[in-house]
Protein backbone atom coordinates (compact mmCIF):
# COMPACT_ATOMS: atom_id res chain seq x y z
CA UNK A 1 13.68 25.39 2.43
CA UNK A 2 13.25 24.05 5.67
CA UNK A 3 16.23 21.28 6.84
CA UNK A 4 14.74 18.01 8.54
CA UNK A 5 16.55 16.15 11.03
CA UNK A 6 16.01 12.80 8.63
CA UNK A 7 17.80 9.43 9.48
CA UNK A 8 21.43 9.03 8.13
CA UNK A 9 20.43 5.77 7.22
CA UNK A 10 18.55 7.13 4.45
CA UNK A 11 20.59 10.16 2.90
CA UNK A 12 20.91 8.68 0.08
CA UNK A 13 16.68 8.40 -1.06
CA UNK A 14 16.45 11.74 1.24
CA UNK A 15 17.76 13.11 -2.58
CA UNK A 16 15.39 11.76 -4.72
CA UNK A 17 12.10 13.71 -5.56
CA UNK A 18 9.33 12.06 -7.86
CA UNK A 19 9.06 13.92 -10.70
CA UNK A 20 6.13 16.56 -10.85
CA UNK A 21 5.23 16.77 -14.64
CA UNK A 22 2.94 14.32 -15.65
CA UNK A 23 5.13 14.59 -19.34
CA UNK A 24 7.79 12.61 -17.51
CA UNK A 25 5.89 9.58 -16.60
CA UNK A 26 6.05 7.41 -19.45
CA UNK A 27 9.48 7.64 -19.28
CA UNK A 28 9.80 7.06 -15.89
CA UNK A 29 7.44 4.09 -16.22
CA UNK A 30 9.16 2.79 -18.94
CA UNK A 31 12.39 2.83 -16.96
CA UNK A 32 10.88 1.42 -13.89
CA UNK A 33 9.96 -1.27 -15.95
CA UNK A 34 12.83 -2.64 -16.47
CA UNK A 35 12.85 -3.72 -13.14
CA UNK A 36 11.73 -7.55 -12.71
CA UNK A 37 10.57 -10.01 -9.41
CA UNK A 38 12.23 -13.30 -10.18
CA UNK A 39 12.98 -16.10 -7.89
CA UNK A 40 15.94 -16.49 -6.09
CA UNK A 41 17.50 -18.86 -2.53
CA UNK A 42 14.36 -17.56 -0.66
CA UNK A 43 11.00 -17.08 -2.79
CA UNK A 44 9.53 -18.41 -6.26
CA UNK A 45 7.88 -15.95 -8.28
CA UNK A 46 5.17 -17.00 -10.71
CA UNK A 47 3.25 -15.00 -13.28
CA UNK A 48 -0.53 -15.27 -14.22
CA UNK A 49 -3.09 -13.45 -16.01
CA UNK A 50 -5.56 -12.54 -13.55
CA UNK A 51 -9.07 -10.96 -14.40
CA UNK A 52 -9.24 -6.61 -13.87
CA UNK A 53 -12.22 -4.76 -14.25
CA UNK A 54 -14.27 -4.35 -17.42
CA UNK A 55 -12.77 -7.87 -18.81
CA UNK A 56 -9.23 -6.29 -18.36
CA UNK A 57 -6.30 -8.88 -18.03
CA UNK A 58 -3.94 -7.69 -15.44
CA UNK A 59 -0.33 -9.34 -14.63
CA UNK A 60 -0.12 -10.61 -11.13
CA UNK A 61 2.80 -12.30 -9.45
CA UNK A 62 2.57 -14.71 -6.45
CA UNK A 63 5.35 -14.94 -4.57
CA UNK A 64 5.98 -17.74 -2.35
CA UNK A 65 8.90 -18.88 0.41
CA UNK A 66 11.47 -21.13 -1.32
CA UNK A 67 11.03 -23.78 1.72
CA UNK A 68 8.04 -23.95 3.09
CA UNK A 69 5.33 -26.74 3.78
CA UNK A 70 2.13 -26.53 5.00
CA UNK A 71 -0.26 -23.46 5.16
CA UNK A 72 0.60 -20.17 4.24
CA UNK A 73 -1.67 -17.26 4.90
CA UNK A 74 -1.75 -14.81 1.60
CA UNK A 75 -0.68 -10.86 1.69
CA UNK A 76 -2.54 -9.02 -0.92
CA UNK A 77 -0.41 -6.52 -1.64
CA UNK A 78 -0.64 -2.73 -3.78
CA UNK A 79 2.16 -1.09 -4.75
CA UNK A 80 2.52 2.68 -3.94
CA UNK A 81 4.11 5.54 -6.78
CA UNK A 82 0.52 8.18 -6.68
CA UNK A 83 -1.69 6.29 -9.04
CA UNK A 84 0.55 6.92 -11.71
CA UNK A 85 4.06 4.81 -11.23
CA UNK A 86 4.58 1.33 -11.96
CA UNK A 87 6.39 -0.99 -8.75
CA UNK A 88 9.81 -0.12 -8.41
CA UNK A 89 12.66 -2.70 -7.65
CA UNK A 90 12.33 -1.58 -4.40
CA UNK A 91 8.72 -2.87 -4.42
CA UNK A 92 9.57 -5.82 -5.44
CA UNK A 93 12.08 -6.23 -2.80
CA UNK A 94 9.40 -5.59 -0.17
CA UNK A 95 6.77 -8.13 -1.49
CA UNK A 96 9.97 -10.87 -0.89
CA UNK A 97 10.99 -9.22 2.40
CA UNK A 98 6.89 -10.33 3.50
CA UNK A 99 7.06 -13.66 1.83
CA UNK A 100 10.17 -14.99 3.40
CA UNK A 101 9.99 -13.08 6.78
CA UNK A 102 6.16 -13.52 7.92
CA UNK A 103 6.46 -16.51 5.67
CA UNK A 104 3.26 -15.99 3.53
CA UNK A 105 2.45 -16.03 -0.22
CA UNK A 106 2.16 -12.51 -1.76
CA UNK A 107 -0.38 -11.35 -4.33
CA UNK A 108 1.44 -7.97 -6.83
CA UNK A 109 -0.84 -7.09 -9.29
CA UNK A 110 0.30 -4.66 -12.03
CA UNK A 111 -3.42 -2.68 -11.75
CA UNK A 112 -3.72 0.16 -14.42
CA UNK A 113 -2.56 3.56 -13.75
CA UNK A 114 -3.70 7.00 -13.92
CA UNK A 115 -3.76 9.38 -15.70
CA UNK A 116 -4.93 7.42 -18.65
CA UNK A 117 -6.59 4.93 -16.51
CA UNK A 118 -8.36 7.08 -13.07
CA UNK A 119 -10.33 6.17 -10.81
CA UNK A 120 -12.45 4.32 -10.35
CA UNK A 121 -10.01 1.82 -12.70
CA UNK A 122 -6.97 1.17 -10.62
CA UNK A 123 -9.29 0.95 -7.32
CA UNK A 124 -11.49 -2.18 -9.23
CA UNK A 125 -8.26 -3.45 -10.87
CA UNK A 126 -7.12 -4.15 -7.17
CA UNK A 127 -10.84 -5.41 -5.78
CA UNK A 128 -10.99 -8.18 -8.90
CA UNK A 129 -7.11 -9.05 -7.89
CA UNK A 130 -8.68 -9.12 -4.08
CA UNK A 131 -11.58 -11.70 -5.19
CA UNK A 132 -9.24 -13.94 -7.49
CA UNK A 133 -7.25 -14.83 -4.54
CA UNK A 134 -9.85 -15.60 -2.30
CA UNK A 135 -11.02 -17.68 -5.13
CA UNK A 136 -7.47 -19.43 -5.66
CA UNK A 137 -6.62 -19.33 -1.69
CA UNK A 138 -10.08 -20.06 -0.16
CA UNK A 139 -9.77 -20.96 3.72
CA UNK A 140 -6.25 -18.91 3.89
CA UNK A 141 -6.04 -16.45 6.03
CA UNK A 142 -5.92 -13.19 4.13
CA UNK A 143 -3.90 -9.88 4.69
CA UNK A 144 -4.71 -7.19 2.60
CA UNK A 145 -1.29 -4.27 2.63
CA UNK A 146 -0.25 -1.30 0.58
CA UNK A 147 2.43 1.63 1.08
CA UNK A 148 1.12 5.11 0.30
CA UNK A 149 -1.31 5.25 -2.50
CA UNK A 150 -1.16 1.14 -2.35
CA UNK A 151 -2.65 1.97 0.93
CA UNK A 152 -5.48 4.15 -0.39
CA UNK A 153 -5.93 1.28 -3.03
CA UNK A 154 -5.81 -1.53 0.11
CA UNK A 155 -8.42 0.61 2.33
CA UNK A 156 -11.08 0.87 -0.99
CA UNK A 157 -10.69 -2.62 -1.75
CA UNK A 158 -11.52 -3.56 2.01
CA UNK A 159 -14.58 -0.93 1.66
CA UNK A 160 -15.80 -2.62 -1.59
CA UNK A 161 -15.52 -6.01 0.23
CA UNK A 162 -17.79 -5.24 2.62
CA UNK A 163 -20.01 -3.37 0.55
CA UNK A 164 -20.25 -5.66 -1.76
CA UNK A 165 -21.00 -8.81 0.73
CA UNK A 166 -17.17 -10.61 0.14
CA UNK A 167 -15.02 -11.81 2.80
CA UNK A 168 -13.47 -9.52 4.45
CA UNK A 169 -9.67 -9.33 4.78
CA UNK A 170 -8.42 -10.67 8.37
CA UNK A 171 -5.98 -8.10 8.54
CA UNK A 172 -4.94 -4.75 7.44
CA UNK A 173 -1.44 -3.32 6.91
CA UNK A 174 -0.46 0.18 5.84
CA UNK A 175 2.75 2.20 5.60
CA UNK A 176 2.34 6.01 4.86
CA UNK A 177 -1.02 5.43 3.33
CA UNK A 178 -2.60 8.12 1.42
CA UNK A 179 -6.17 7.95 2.39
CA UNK A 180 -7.80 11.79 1.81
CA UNK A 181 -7.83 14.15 -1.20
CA UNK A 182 -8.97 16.78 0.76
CA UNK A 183 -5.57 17.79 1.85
CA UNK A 184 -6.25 19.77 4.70
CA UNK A 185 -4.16 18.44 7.36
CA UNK A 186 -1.37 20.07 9.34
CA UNK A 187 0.87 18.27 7.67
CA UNK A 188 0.15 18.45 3.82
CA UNK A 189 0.46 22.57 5.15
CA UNK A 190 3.26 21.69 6.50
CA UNK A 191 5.86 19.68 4.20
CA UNK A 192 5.79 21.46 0.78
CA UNK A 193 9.22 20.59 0.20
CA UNK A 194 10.27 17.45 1.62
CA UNK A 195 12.26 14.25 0.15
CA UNK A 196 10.60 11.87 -2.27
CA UNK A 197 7.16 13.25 -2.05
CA UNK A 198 5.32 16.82 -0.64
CA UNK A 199 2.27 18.25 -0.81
CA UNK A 200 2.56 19.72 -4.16
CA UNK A 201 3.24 15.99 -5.73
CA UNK A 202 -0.07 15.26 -4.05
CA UNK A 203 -1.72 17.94 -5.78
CA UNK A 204 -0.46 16.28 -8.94
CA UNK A 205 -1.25 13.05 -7.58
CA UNK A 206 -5.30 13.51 -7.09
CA UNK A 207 -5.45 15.59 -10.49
CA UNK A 208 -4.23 12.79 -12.40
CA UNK A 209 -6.33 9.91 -10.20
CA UNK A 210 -9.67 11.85 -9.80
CA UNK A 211 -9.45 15.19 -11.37
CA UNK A 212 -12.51 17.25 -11.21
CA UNK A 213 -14.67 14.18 -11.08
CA UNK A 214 -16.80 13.52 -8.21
CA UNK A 215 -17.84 10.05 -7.70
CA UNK A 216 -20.67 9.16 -5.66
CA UNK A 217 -18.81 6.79 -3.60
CA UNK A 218 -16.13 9.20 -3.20
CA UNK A 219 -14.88 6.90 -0.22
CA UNK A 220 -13.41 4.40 -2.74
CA UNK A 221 -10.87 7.00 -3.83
CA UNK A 222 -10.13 9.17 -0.62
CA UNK A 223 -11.21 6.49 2.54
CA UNK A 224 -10.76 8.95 5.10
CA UNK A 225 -14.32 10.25 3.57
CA UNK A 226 -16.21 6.88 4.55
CA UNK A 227 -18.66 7.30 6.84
CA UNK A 228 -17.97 3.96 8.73
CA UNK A 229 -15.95 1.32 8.89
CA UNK A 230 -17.99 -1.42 10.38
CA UNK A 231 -16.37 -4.77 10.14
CA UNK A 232 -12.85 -3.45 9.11
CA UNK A 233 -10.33 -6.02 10.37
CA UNK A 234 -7.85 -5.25 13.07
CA UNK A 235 -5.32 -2.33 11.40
CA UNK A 236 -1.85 -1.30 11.49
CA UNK A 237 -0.28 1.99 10.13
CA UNK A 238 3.25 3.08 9.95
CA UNK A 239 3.23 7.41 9.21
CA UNK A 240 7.08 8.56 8.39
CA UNK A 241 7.49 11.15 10.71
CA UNK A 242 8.63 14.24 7.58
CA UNK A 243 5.98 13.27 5.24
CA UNK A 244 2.68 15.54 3.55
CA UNK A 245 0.81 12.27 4.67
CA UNK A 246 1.57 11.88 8.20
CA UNK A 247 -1.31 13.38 9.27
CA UNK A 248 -3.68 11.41 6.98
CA UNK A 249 -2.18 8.13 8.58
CA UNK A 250 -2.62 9.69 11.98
CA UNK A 251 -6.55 10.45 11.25
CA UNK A 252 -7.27 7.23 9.88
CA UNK A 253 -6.22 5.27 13.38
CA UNK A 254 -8.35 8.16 15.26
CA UNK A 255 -11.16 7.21 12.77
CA UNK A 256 -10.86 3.26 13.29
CA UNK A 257 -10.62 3.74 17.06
CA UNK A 258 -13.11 5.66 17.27
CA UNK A 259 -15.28 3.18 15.94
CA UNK A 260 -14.37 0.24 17.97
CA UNK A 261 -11.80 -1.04 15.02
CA UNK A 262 -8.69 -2.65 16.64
CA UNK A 263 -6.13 -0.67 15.01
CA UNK A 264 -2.09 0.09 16.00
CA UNK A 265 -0.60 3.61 14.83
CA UNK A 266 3.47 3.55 14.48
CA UNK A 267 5.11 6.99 13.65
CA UNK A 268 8.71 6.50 12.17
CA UNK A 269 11.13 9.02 13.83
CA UNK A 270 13.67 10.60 11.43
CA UNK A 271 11.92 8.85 8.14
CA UNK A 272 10.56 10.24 5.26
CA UNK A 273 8.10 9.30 2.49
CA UNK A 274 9.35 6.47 0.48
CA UNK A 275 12.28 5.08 3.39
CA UNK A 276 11.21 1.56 3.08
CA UNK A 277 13.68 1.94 -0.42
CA UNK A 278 16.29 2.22 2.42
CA UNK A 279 16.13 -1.74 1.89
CA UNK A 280 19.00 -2.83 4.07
CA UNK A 281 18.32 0.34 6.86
CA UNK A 282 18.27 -0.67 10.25
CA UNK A 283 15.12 1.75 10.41
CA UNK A 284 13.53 -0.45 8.14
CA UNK A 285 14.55 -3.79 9.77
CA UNK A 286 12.76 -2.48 12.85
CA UNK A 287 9.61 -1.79 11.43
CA UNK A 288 9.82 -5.00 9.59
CA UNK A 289 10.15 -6.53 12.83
CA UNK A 290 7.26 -4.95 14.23
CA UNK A 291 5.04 -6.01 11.50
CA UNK A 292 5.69 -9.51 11.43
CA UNK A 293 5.01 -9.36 14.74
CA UNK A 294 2.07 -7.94 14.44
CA UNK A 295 0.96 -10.27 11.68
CA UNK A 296 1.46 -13.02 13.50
CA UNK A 297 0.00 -12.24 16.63
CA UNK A 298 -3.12 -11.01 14.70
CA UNK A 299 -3.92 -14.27 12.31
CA UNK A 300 -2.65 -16.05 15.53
CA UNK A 301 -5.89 -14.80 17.47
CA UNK A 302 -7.99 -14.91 13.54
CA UNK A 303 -6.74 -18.96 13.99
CA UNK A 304 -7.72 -19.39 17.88
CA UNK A 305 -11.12 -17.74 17.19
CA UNK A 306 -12.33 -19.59 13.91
């Protein structure tokens, strides 16, 4: 086993591996959901019933600042946990973390997980969530964000969007996306045995999400395959510096610059997959700080230009 020189800060998640049987996950899901958003001093959390695909009824939660007047732009925002995990408590903790800190009102959706729900399910689940809040927030501006496969989930619903002729999102945030089921980068060679996720829980990951099934628009499930991505909005990626998907982050930036995309590539020294669970971390307070600042300086320039 190789040792990796991994933040002190996070020891303590730097022991925790996602389990690799798929057996295990409806007890791990049932577990995880015991784990509720409610309100507290700094945000309100509501529950609706939004609309999924194929007349599914999905639970979303908008999350809002506690004290805050005028106009907020809206984060739509996909939990990560391979297709197949429900949002942790540390999720939940992150959605707040954007709503109080940007200030802006988040959009969770609970979309439907593999493997009794693949693809293409979870990725429409997340484009109908995408369309109800520009239907219930019109004239916000809109962020559309997800952390690891929540940011393979974020990057097909901004690909359906334009596809499909709907607004497009005015900005794009992702933290250790997964974006490519090929898995032929340097780095899923690489980390076969690292904290919280490796390359052999991404194995497990794409069997359970897409199997042996190959879609024609095989770019809504692994992005990196798009051929363009004409009229993306300005992008910013975090990779963890010890992670399988480090590389996959680092391609996707390459990609987007490559095709005159603004985009803004961050690699976290000493993190792992998984560190923003490292909640109170000062490694996470700094990239917090970096993306609010980056937020704001992007829908700052959306609002000058409109």
């Amino acid at each position: 086993m190789l040792i990796y020189n991994i933040d002190r800060e996070l020891a303590g998640i730097a022991k925790i591996k996602m389990p690799g049987d798929p057996a295990l996950l409806p007890l791990m899901n049932r577990i995880i959901g015991f784990s509720k958003c409610r309100s507290d001093d700094k945000v309100v959390v509501t529950r609706h019933r939004t609309p999924g695909y194929g007349g599914a009824i999905l639970d979303t939660l908008v999350i809002e600042p506690a004290c805050h007047t005028g106009k907020l732009p809206c984060m739509v925002l996909y939990h990560g946990g391979a297709f197949v995990l429900k949002a942790s408590f540390a999720h939940h903790r992150m959605a707040k973390l954007y709503a109080s800190s940007l200030p802006c009102r988040v959009l969770y959706t609970d979309y439907r997980l593999a493997p009794e729900y693949p693809f293409p399910v979870p990725a429409e689940d997340c484009y109908c969530t995408y369309k109800w809040a520009l239907d219930h927030f019109d004239g916000a501006p809109v962020i559309i964000a997800g952390d690891s496969a929540g940011g393979a989930l974020a990057l097909a619903v901004s690909l359906m969007a334009r596809d499909r002729g709907l607004r497009m999102p005015d900005a794009e945030l992702l933290v250790y996306p997964v974006t490519d089921r090929r898995m032929e980068t340097d780095s899923m060679k690489k980390y076969v045995d690292t904290p919280v996720f490796d390359a052999k829980l991404s194995k497990m990951m794409w069997d359970a999400y897409l199997g042996h099934r190959q879609p024609e628009r095989i770019e809504y499930a692994s992005p990196l395959e798009a051929a363009s991505f004409a009229r993306f909005p300005p992008t910013y990626i975090e990779a963890a510096q010890f992670d399988a998907l480090h590389d996959e982050g680092v391609l996707l930036y390459q990609k987007l610059k490559a095709q005159g995309i603004s985009a803004e590539l961050h690699e976290v020294k000493g993190a792992c997959h998984g560190f923003e669970t490292a909640i109170k971390s000062n490694l996470l307070k700094a990239c917090m700080e970096r993306r609010v600042d980056w937020l704001r300086f992007t829908l700052n320039k959306v609002d000058k230009e409109a």
